[in-house]
C-alpha atoms as a PDB file:
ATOM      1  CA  UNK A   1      -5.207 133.137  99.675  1.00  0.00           C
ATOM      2  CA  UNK A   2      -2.291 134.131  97.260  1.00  0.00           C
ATOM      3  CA  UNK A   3      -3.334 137.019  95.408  1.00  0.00           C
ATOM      4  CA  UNK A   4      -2.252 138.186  91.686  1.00  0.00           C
ATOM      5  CA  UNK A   5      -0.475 141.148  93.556  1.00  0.00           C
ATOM      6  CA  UNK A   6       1.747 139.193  94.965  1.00  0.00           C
ATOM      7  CA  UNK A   7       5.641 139.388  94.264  1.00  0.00           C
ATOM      8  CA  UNK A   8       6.768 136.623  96.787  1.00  0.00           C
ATOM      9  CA  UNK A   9       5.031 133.299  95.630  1.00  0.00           C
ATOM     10  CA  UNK A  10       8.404 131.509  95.109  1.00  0.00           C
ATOM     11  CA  UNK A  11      11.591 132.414  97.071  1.00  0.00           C
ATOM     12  CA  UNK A  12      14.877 132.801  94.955  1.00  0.00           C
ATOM     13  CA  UNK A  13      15.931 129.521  95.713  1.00  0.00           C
ATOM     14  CA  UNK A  14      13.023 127.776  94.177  1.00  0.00           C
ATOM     15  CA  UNK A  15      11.340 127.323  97.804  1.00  0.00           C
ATOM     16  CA  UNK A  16       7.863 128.789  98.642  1.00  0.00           C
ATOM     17  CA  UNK A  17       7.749 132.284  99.811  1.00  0.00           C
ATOM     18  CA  UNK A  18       5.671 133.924 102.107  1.00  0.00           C
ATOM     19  CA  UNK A  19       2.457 133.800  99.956  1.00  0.00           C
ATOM     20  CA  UNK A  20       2.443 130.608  99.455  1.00  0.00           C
ATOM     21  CA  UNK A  21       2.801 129.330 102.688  1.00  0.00           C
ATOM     22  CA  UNK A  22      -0.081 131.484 103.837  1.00  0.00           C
ATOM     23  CA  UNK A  23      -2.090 129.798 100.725  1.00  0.00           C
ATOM     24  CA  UNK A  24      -0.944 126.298 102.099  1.00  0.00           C
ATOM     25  CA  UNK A  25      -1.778 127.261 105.786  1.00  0.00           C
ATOM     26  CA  UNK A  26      -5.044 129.051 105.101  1.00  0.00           C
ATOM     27  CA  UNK A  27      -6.896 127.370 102.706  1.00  0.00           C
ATOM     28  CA  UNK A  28      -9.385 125.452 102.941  1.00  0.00           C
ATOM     29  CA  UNK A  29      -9.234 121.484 102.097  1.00  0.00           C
ATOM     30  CA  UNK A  30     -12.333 121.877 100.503  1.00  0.00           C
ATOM     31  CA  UNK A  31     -13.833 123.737  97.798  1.00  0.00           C
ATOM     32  CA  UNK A  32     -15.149 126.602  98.680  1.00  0.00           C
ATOM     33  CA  UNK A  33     -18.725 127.125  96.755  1.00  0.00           C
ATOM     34  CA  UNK A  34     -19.109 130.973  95.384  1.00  0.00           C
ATOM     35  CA  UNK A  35     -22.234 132.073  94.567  1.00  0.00           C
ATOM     36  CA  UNK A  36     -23.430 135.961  93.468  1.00  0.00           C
ATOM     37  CA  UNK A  37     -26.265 137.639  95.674  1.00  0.00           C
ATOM     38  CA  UNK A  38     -28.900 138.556  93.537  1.00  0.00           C
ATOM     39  CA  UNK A  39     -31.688 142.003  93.829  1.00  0.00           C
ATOM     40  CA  UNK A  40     -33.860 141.549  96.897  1.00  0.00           C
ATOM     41  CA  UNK A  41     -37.327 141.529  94.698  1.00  0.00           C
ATOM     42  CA  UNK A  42     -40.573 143.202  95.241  1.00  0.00           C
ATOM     43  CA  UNK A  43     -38.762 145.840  98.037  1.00  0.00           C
ATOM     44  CA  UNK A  44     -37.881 149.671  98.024  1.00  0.00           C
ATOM     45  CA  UNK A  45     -34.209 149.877  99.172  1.00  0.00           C
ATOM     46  CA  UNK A  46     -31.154 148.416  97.705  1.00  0.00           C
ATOM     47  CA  UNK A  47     -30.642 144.734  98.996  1.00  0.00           C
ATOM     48  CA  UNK A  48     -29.012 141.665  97.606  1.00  0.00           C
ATOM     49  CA  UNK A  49     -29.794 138.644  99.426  1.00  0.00           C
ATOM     50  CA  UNK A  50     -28.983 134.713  98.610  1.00  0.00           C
ATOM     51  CA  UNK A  51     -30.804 133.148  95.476  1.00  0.00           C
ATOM     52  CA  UNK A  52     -30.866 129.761  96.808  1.00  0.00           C
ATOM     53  CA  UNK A  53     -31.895 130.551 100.180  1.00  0.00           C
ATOM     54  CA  UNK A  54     -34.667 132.868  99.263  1.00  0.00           C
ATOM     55  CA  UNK A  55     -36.041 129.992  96.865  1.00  0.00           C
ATOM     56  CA  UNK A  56     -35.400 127.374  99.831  1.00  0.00           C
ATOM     57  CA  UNK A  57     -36.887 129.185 102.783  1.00  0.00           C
ATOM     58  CA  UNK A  58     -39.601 131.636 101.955  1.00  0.00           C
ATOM     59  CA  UNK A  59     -39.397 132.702 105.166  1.00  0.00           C
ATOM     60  CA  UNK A  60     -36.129 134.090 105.547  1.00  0.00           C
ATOM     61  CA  UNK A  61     -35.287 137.639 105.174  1.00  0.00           C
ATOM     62  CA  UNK A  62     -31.430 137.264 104.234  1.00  0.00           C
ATOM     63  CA  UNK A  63     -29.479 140.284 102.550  1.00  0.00           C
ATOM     64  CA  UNK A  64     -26.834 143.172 102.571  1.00  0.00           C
ATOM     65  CA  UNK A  65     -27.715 146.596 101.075  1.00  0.00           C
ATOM     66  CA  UNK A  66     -25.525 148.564  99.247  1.00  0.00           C
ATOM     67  CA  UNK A  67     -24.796 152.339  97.720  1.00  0.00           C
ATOM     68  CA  UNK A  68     -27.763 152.496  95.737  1.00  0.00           C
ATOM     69  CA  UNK A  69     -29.009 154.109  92.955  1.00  0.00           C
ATOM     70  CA  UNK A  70     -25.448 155.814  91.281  1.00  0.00           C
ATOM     71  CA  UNK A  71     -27.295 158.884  90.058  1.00  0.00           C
ATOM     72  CA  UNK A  72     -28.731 159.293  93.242  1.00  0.00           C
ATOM     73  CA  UNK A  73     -27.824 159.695  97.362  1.00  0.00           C
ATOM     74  CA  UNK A  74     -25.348 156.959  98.669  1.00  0.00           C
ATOM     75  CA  UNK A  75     -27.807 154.505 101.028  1.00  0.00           C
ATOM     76  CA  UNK A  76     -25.386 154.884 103.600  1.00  0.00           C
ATOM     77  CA  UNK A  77     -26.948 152.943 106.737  1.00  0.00           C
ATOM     78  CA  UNK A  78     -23.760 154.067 109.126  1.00  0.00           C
ATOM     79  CA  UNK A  79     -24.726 155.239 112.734  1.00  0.00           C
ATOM     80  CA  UNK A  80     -22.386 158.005 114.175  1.00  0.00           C
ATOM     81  CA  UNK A  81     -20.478 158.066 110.519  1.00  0.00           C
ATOM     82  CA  UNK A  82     -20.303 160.691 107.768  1.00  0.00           C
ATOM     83  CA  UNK A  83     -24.102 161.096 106.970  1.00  0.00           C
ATOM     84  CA  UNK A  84     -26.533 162.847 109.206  1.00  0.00           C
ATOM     85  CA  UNK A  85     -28.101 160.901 111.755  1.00  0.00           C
ATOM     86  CA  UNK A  86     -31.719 161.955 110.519  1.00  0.00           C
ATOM     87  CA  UNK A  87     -30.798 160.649 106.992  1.00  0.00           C
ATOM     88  CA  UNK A  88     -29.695 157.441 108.332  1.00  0.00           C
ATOM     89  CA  UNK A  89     -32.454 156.818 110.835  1.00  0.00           C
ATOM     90  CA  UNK A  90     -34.710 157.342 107.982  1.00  0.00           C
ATOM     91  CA  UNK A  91     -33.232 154.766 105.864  1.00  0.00           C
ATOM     92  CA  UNK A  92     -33.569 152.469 108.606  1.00  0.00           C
ATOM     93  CA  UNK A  93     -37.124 152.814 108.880  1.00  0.00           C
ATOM     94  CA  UNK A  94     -37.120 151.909 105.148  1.00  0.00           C
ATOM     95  CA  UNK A  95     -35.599 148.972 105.593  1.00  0.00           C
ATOM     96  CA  UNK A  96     -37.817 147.937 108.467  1.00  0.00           C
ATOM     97  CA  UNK A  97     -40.833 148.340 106.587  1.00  0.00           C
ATOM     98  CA  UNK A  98     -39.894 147.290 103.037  1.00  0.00           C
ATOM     99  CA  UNK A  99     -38.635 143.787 104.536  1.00  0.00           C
ATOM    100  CA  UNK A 100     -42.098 143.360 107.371  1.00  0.00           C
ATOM    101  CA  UNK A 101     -40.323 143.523 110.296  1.00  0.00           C
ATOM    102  CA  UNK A 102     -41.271 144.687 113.550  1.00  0.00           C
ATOM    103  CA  UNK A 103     -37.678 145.488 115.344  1.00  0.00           C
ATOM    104  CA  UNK A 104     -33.813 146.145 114.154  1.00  0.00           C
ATOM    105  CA  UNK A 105     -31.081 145.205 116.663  1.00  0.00           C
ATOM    106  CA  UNK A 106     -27.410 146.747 116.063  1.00  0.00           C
ATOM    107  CA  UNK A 107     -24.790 147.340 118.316  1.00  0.00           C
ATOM    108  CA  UNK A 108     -21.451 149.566 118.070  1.00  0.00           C
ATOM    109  CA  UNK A 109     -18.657 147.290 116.602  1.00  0.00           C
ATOM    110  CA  UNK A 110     -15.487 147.198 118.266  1.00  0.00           C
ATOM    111  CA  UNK A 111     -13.846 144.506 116.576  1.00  0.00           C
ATOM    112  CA  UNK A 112     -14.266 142.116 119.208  1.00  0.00           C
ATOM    113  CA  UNK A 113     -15.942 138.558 119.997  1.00  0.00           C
ATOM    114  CA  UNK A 114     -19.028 139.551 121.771  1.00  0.00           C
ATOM    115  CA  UNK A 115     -22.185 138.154 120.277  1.00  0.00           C
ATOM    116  CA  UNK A 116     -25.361 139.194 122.169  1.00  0.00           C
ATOM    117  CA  UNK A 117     -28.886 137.550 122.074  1.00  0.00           C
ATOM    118  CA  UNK A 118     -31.494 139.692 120.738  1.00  0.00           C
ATOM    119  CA  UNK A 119     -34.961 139.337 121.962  1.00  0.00           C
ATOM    120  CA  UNK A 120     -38.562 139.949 120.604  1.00  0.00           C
ATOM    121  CA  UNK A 121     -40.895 142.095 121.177  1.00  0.00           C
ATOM    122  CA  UNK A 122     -39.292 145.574 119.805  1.00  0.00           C
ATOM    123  CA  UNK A 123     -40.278 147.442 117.524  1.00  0.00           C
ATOM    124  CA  UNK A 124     -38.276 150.171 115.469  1.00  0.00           C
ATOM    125  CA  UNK A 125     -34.488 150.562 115.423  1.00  0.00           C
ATOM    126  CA  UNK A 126     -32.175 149.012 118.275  1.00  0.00           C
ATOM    127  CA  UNK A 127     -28.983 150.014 119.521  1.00  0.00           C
ATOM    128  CA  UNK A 128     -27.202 147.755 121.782  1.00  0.00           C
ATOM    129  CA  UNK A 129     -24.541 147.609 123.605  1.00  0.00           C
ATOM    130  CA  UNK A 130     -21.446 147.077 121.829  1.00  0.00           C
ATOM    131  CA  UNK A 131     -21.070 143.712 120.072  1.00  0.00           C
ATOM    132  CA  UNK A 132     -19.680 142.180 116.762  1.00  0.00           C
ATOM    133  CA  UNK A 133     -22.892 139.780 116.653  1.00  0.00           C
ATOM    134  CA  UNK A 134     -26.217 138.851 117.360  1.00  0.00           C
ATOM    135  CA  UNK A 135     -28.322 135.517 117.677  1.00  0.00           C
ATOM    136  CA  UNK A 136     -31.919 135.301 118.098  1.00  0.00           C
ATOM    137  CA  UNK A 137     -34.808 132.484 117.620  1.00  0.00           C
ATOM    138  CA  UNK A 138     -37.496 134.819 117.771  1.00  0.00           C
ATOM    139  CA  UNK A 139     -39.325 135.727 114.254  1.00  0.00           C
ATOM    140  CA  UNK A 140     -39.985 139.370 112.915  1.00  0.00           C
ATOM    141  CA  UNK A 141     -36.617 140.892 114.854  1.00  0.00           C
ATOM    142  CA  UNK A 142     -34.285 141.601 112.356  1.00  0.00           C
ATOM    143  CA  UNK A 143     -30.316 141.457 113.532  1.00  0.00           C
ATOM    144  CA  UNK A 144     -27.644 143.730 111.897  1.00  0.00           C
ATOM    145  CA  UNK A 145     -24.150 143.990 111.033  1.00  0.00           C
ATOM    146  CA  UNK A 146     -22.155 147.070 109.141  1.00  0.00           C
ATOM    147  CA  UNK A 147     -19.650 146.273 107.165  1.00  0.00           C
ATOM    148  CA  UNK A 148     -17.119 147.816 104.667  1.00  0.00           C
ATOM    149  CA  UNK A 149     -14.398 145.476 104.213  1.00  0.00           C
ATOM    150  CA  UNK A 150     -14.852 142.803 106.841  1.00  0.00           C
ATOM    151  CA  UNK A 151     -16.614 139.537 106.283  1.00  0.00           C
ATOM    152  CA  UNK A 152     -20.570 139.026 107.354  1.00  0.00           C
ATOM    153  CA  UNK A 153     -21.017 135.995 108.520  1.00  0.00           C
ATOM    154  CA  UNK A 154     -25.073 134.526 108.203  1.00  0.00           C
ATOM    155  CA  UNK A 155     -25.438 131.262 110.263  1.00  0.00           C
ATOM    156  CA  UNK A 156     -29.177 129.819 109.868  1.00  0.00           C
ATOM    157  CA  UNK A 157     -30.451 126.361 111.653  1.00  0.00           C
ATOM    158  CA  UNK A 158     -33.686 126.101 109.117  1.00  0.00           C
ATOM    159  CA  UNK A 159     -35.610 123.344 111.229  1.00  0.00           C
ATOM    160  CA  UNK A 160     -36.046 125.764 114.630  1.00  0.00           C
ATOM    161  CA  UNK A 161     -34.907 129.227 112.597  1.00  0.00           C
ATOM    162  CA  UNK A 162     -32.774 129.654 114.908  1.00  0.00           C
ATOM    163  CA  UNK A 163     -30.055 132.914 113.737  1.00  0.00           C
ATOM    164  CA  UNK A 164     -26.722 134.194 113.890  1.00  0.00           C
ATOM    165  CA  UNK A 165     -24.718 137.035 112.201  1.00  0.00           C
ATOM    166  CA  UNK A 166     -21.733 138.155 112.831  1.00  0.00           C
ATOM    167  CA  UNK A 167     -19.057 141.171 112.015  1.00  0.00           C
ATOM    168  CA  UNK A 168     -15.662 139.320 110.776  1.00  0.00           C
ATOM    169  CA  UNK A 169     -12.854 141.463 110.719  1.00  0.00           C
ATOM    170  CA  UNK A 170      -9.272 140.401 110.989  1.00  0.00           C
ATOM    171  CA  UNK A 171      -9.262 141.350 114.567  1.00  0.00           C
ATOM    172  CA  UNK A 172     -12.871 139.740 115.838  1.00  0.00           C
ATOM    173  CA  UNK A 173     -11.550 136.557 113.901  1.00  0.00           C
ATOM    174  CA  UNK A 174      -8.173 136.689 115.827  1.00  0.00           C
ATOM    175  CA  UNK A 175     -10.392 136.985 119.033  1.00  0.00           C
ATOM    176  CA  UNK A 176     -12.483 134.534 118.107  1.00  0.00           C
ATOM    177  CA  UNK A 177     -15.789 135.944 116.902  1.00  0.00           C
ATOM    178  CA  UNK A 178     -16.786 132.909 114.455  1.00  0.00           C
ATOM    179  CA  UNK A 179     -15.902 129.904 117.035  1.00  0.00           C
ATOM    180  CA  UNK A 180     -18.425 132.272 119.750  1.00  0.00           C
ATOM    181  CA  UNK A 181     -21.012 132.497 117.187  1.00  0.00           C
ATOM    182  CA  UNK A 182     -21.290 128.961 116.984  1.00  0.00           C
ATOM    183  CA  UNK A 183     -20.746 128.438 120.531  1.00  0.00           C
ATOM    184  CA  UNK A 184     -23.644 130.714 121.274  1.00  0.00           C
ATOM    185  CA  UNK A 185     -26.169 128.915 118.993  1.00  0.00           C
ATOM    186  CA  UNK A 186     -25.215 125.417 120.523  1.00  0.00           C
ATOM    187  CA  UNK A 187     -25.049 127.216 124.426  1.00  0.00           C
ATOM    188  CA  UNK A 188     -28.469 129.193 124.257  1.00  0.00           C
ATOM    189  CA  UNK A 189     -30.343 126.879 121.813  1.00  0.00           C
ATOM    190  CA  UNK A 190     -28.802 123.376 121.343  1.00  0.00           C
ATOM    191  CA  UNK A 191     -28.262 123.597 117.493  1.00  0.00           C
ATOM    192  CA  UNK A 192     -25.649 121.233 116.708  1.00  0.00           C
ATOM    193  CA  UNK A 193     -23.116 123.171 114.107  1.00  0.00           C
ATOM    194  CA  UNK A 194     -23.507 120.412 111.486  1.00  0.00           C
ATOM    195  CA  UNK A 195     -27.280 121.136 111.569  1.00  0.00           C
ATOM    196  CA  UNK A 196     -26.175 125.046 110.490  1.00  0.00           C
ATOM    197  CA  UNK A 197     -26.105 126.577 107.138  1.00  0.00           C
ATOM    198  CA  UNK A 198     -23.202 129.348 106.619  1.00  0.00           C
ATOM    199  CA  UNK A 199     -22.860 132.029 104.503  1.00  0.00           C
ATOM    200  CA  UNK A 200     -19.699 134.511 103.915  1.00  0.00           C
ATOM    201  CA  UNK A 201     -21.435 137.826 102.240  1.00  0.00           C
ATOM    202  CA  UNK A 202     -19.199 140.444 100.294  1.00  0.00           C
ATOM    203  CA  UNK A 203     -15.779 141.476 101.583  1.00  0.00           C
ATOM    204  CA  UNK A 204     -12.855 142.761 100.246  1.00  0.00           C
ATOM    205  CA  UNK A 205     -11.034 140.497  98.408  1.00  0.00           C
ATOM    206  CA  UNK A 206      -7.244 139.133  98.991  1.00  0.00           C
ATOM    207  CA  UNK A 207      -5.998 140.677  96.250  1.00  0.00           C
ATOM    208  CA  UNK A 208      -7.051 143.870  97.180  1.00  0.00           C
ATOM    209  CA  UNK A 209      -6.411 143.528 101.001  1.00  0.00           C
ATOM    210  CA  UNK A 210      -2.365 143.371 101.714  1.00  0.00           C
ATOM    211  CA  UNK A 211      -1.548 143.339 105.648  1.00  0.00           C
ATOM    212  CA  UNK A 212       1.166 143.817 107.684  1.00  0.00           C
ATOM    213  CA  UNK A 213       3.270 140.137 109.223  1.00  0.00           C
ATOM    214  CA  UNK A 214       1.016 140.919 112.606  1.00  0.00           C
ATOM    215  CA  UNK A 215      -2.235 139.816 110.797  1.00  0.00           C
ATOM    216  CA  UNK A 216      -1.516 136.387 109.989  1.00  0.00           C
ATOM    217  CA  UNK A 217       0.460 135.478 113.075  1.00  0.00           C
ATOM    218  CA  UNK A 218      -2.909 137.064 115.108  1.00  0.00           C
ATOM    219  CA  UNK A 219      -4.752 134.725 112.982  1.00  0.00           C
ATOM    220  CA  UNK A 220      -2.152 131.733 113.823  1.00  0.00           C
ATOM    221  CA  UNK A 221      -0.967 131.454 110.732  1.00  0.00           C
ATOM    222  CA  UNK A 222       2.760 131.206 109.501  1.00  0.00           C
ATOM    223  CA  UNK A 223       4.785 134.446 109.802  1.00  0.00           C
ATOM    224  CA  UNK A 224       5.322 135.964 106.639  1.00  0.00           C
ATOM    225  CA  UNK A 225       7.998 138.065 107.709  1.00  0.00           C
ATOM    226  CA  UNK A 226       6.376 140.876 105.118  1.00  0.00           C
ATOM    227  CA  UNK A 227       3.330 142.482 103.870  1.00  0.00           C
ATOM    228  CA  UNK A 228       0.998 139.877 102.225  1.00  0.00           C
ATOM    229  CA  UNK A 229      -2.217 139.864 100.496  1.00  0.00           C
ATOM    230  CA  UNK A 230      -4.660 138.225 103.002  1.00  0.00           C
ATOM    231  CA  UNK A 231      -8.324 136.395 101.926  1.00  0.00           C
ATOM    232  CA  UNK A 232      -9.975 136.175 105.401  1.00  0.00           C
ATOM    233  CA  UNK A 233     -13.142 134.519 104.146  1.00  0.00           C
ATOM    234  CA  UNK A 234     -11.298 130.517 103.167  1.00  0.00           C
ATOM    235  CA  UNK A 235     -10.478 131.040 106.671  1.00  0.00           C
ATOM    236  CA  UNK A 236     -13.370 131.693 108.124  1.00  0.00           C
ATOM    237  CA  UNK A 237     -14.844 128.673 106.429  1.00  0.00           C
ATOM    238  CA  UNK A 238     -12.013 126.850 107.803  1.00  0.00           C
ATOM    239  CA  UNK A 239     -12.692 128.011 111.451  1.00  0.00           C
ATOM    240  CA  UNK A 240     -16.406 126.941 110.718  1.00  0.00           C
ATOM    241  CA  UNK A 241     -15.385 123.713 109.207  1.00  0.00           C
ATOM    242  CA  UNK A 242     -13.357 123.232 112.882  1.00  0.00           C
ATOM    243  CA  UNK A 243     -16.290 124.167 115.009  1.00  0.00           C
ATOM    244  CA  UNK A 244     -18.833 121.195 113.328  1.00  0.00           C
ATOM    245  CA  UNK A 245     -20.189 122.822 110.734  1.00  0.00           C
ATOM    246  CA  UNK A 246     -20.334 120.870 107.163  1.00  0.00           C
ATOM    247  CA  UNK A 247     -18.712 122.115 103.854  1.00  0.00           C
ATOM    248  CA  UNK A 248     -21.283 121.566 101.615  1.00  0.00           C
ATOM    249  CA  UNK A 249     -23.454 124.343 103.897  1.00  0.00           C
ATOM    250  CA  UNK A 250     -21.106 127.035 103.617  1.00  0.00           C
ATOM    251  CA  UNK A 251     -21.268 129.381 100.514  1.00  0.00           C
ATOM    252  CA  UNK A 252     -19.172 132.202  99.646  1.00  0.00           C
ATOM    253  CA  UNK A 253     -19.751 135.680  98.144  1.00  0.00           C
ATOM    254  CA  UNK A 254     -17.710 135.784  94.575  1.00  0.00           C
ATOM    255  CA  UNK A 255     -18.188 139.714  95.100  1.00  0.00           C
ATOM    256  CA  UNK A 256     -15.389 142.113  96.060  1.00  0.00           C
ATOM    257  CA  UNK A 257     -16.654 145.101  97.502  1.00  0.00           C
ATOM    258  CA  UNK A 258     -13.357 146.868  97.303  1.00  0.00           C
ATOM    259  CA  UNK A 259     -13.762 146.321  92.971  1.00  0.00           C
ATOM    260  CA  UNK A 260     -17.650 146.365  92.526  1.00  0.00           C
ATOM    261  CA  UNK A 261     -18.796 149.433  92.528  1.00  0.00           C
ATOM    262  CA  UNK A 262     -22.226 148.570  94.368  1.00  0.00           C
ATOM    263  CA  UNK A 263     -20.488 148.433  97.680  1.00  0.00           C
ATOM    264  CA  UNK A 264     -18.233 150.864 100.421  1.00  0.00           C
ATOM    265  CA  UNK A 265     -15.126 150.131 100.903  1.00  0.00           C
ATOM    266  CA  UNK A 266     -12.858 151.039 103.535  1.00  0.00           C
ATOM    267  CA  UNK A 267      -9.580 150.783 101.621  1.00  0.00           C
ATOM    268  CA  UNK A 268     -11.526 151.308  98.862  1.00  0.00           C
ATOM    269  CA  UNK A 269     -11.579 155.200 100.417  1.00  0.00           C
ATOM    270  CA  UNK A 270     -15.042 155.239 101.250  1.00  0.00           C
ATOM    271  CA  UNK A 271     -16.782 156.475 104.583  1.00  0.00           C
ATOM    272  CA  UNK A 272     -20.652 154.859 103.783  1.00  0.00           C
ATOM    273  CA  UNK A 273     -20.972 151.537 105.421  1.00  0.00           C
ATOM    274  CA  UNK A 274     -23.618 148.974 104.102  1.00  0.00           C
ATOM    275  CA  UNK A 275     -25.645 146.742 106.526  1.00  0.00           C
ATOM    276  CA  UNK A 276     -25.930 142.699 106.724  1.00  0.00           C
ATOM    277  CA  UNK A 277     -29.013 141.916 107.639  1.00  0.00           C
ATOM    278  CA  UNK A 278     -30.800 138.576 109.377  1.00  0.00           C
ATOM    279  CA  UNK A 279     -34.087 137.649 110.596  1.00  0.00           C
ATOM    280  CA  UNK A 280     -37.257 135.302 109.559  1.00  0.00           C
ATOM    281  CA  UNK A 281     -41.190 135.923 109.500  1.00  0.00           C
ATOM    282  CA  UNK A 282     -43.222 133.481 111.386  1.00  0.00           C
ATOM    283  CA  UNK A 283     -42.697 130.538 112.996  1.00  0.00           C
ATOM    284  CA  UNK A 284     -41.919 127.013 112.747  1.00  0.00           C
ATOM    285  CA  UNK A 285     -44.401 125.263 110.572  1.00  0.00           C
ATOM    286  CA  UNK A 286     -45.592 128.250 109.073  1.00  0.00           C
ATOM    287  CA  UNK A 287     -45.397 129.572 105.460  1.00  0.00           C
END
């Protein structure tokens, strides 16, 4: 977690400071794999999506869009934000098309630890009710998460495709969004976390996200006593680490959307938001 911002690494008697006790507390005791999302090939709208996944399960549509075209409109995919709702609606449809699937399911985000099932048949664009995640077994039923900052978190059980993503902000972590997300796959569906595959898409970056002391004590980590640069993703891997699932299944994003300038970013002073995106064709068995 320490950041190259930071100014309180080592106290003034030689002792660790603030940063690095978060570092010690937070991190991971395992290394955390990075890997960079690569162009979404053969569709119309901006999307990035997981190189190894999309060569391991051809059946898997995986991704997170992004701005777009630089020269051209911001793909903003925000509902009730700064675009017009018209605009966005129609860049849903996009979306739905380009990637063959029949229904989108998103909810408001408020930050919380609600993660809903989402259900085929639908068809067309969903909104819920309020929710920081979805699950879902059914194919062709994409699920949805905006994000601008916070973490997306893609949980996959390949042998039943059975799905989970989730909206990880500092406070839906603090109330316990990840541990529910994995609790709901095991609840509704039996899928035993170590069976899971994890993935932690682009989010801003520790170094670019300093916090007040209420952040890591909400997160139960030591109390800084300060502002301190905070990397929620190694701790999200830890809390899925915790709840069963393996470290050699979780991957990391080595993109920070608050420095590339694909992606919105809250702090970054953007309003756009871009959208995380889940869901599989077919069933098991089938190609």
């Amino acid at each position: 977690m320490k950041s190259p911002h930071a100014e309180s690494a080592t106290a003034p008697d030689g002792t660790a400071g603030p940063e690095a006790a978060l570092e010690a507390a937070g991190t991971p005791d395992f290394a955390l794999r990075r890997i960079s999302e690569k162009a979404f090939p053969g569709v119309e709208v901006p999307l990035l999506h997981h190189p190894e996944w999309a060569r391991e399960y051809p059946w898997l549509v995986q991704g997170i869009t992004h701005r777009g075209d630089p020269d051209g409109a911001d793909f903003d995919l925000g509902i009730g934000g700064r675009a017009p709702v018209a605009d966005v609606l129609g860049r849903w449809e996009r979306v739905r098309q380009a990637l063959g699937m029949r229904g989108v399911v998103i909810s408001r985000q408020v930050h919380g630890a609600t993660v809903r099932l989402a259900r085929a048949p639908l068809v067309g664009v969903h909104l819920t009710l309020p929710a920081d995640g979805h699950l879902t077994a059914d194919p062709d039923l994409l699920l949805a998460v905006s994000v601008a900052d916070c973490v997306p978190v893609f949980l996959v059980e390949p042998r039943s495709r059975t799905l989970a993503l989730l909206h990880a902000g500092w406070r839906g972590v603090a109330a316990g969004v990840v541990e529910e997300g994995v609790r709901s796959l095991q609840d509704r569906f039996g899928v035993e976390p170590s069976s899971l595959l994890a993935h932690l898409g682009p989010a801003i970056s520790g170094a670019r996200y300093p916090v007040g002391p209420e952040v890591p004590v909400a997160l139960d980590l030591p109390d800084p006593g300060s502002t301190i640069h905070l990397d929620l993703t190694p701790h999200i891997a830890e809390r899925l680490v915790r709840q069963g699932v393996t470290p050699e299944a979780i991957t990391a994003s080595s993109y920070c959307v608050h420095d590339h300038p694909a992606f919105f970013s809250h702090r970054g002073g953007d309003g756009g938001r871009q959208m995380a995106l889940l869901g599989f064709r077919g069933r098991p068995g089938e190609r």
